[in-house]
C-alpha atoms as a PDB file:
ATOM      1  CA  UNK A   1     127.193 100.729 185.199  1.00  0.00           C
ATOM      2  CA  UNK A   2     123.123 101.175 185.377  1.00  0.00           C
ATOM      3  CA  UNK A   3     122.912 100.255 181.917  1.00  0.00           C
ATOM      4  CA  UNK A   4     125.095  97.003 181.920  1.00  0.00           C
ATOM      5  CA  UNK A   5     122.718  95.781 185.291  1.00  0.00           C
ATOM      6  CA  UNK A   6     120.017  96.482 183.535  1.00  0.00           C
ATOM      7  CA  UNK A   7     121.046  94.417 179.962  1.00  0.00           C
ATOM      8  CA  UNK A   8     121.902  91.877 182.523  1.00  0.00           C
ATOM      9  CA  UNK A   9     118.454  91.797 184.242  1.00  0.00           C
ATOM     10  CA  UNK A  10     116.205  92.031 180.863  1.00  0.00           C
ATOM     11  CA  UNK A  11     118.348  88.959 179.526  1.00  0.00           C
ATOM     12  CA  UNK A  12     118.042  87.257 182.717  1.00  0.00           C
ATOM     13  CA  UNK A  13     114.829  87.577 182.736  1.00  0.00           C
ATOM     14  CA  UNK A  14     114.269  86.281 179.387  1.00  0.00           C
ATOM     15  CA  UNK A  15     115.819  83.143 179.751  1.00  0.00           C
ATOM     16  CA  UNK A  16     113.727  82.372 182.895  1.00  0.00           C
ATOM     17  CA  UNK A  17     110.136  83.327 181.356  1.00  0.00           C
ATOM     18  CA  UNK A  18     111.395  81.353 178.361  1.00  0.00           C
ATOM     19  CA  UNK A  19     111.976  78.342 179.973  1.00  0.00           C
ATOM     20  CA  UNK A  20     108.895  78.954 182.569  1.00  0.00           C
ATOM     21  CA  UNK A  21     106.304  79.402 179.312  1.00  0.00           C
ATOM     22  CA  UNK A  22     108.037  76.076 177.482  1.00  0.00           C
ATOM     23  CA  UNK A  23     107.519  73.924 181.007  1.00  0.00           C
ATOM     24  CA  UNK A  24     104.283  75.487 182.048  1.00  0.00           C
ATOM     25  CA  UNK A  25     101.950  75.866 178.627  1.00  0.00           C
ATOM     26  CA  UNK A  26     100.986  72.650 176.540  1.00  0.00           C
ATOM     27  CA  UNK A  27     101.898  73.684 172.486  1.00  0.00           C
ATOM     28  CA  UNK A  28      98.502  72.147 171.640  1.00  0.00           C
ATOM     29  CA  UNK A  29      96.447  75.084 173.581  1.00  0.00           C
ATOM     30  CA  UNK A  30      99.053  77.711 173.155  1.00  0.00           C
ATOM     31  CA  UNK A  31     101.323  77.120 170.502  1.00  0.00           C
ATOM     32  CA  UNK A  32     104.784  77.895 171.431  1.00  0.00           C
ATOM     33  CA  UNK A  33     105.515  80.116 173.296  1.00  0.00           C
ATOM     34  CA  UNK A  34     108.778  82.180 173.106  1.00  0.00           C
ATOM     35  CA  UNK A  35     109.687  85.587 174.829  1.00  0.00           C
ATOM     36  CA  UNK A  36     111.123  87.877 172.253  1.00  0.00           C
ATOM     37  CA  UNK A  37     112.786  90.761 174.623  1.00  0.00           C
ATOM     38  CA  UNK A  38     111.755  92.187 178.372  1.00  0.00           C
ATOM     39  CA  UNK A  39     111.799  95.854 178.954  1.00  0.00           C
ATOM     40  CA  UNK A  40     112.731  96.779 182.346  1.00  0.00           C
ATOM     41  CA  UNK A  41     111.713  99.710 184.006  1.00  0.00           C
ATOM     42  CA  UNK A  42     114.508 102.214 185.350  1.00  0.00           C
ATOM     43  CA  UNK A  43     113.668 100.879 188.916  1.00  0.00           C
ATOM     44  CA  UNK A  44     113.382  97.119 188.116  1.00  0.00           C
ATOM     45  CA  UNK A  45     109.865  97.220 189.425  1.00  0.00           C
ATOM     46  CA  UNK A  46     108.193  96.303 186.420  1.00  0.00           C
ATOM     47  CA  UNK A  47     108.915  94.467 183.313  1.00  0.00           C
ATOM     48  CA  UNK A  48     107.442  94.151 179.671  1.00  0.00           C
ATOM     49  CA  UNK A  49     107.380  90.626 178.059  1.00  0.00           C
ATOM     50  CA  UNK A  50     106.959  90.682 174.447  1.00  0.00           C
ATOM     51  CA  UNK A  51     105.762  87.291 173.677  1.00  0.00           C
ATOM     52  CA  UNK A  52     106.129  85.610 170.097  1.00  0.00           C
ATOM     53  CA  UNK A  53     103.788  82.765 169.486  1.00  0.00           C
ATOM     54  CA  UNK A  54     104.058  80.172 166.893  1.00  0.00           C
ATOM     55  CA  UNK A  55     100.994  78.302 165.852  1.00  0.00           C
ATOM     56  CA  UNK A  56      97.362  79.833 164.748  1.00  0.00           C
ATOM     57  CA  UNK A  57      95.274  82.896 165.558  1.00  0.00           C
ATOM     58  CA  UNK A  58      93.549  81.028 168.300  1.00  0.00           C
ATOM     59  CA  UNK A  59      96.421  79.639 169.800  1.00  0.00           C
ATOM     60  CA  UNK A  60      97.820  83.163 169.985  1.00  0.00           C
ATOM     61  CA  UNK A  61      94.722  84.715 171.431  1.00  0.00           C
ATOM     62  CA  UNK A  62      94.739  81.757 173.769  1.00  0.00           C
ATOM     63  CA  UNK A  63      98.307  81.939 174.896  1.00  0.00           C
ATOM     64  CA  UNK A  64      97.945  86.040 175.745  1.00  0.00           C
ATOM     65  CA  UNK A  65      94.742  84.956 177.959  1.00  0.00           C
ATOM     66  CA  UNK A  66      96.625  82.243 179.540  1.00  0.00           C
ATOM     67  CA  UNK A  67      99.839  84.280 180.274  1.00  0.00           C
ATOM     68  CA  UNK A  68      97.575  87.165 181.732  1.00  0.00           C
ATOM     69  CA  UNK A  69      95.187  84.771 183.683  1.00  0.00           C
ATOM     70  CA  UNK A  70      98.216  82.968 185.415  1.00  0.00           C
ATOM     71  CA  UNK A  71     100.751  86.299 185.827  1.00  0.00           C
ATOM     72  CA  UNK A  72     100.547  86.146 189.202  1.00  0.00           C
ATOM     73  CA  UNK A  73     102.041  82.366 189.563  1.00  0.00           C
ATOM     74  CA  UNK A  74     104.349  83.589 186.726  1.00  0.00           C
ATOM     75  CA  UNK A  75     106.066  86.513 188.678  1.00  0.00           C
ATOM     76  CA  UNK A  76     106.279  84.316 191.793  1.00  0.00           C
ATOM     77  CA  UNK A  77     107.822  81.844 189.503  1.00  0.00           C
ATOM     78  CA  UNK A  78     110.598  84.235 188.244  1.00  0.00           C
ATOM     79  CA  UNK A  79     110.346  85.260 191.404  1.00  0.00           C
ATOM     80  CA  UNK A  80     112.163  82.387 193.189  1.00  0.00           C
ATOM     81  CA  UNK A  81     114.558  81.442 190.274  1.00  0.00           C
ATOM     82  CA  UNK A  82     115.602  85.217 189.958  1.00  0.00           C
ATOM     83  CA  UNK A  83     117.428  86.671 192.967  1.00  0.00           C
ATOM     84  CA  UNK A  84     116.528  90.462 192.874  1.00  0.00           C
ATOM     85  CA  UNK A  85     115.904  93.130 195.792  1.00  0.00           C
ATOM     86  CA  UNK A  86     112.217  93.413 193.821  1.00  0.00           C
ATOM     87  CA  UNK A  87     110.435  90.483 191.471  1.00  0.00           C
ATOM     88  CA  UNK A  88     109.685  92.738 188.915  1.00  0.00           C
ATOM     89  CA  UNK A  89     105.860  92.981 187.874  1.00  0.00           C
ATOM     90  CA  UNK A  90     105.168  91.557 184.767  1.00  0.00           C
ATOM     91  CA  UNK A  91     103.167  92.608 181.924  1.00  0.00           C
ATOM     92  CA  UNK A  92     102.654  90.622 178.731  1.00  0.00           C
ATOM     93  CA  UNK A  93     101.943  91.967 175.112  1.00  0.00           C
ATOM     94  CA  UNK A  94     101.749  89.756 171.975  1.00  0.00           C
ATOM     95  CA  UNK A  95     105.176  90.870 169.748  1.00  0.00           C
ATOM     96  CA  UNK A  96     104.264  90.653 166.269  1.00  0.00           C
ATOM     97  CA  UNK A  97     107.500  92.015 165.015  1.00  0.00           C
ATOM     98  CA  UNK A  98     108.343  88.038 163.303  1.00  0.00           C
ATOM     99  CA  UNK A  99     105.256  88.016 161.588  1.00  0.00           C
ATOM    100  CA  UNK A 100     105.425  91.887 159.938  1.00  0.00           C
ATOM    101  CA  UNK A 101     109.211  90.936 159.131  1.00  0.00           C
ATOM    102  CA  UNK A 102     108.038  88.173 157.075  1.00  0.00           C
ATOM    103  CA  UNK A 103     105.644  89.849 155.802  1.00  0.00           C
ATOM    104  CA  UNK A 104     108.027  92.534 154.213  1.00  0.00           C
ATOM    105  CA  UNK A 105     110.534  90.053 152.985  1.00  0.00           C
ATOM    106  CA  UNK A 106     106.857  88.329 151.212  1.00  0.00           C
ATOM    107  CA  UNK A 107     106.564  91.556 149.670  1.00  0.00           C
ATOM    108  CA  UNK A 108     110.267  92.207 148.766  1.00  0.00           C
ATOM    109  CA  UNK A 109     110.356  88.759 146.953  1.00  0.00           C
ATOM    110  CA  UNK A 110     107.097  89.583 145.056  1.00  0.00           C
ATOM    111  CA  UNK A 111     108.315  92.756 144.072  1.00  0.00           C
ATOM    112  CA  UNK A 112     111.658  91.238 143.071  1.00  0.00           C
ATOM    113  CA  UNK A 113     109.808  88.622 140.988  1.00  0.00           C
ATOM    114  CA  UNK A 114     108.001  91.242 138.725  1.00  0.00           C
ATOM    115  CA  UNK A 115     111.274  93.221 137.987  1.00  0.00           C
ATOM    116  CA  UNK A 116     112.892  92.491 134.460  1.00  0.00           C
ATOM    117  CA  UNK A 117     116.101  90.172 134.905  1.00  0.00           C
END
């Protein structure tokens, strides 16, 4: 039962910080912006955001500094549009889990391009 609350929180909260980040952040200073999975703590008073952001090194170092300088108006954000006992409070950490992926299938292909046929 714990379990299927808390799957239903973490994915809750997703789709709220997703559309939050997409209304609240211009692309051209941030890139986009797109929240990869939440990890929710056993008591729902905190949450992990891993944040995937498309665009360039600077955007990305801009759009962690952005999401950590406005966290505060974030939470309250989820806050109101979430109905929980306890606005979880957020932390955000840049996910780079798209970018080593691609990486390995960059290496896979190169590696399947030297084999003989």
């Amino acid at each position: 039962m714990q379990n299927r609350r808390h799957e239903r929180v973490r994915e809750l909260l997703r789709r709220e910080l997703s559309a939050i980040l997409l209304r609240e952040f211009s692309v051209a200073e941030a890139g986009v912006i797109s929240v990869n999975e939440v990890a929710v703590a056993g008591d729902l008073h905190s949450a992990v955001a891993y944040i995937g952001v498309v665009g360039s090194a600077a955007q990305r170092k801009r759009a962690l500094e952005l999401l950590q300088e406005h966290r505060k108006r974030i939470q309250g954000m989820v806050g109101a549009a979430v109905v929980l006992k306890y606005t979880p409070e957020l932390r955000f950490v840049l996910d780079d889990s798209v970018t080593r992926g691609n990486r390995v299938l960059q290496i896979l292909e190169e590696i399947e391009k030297t084999l003989p046929p």
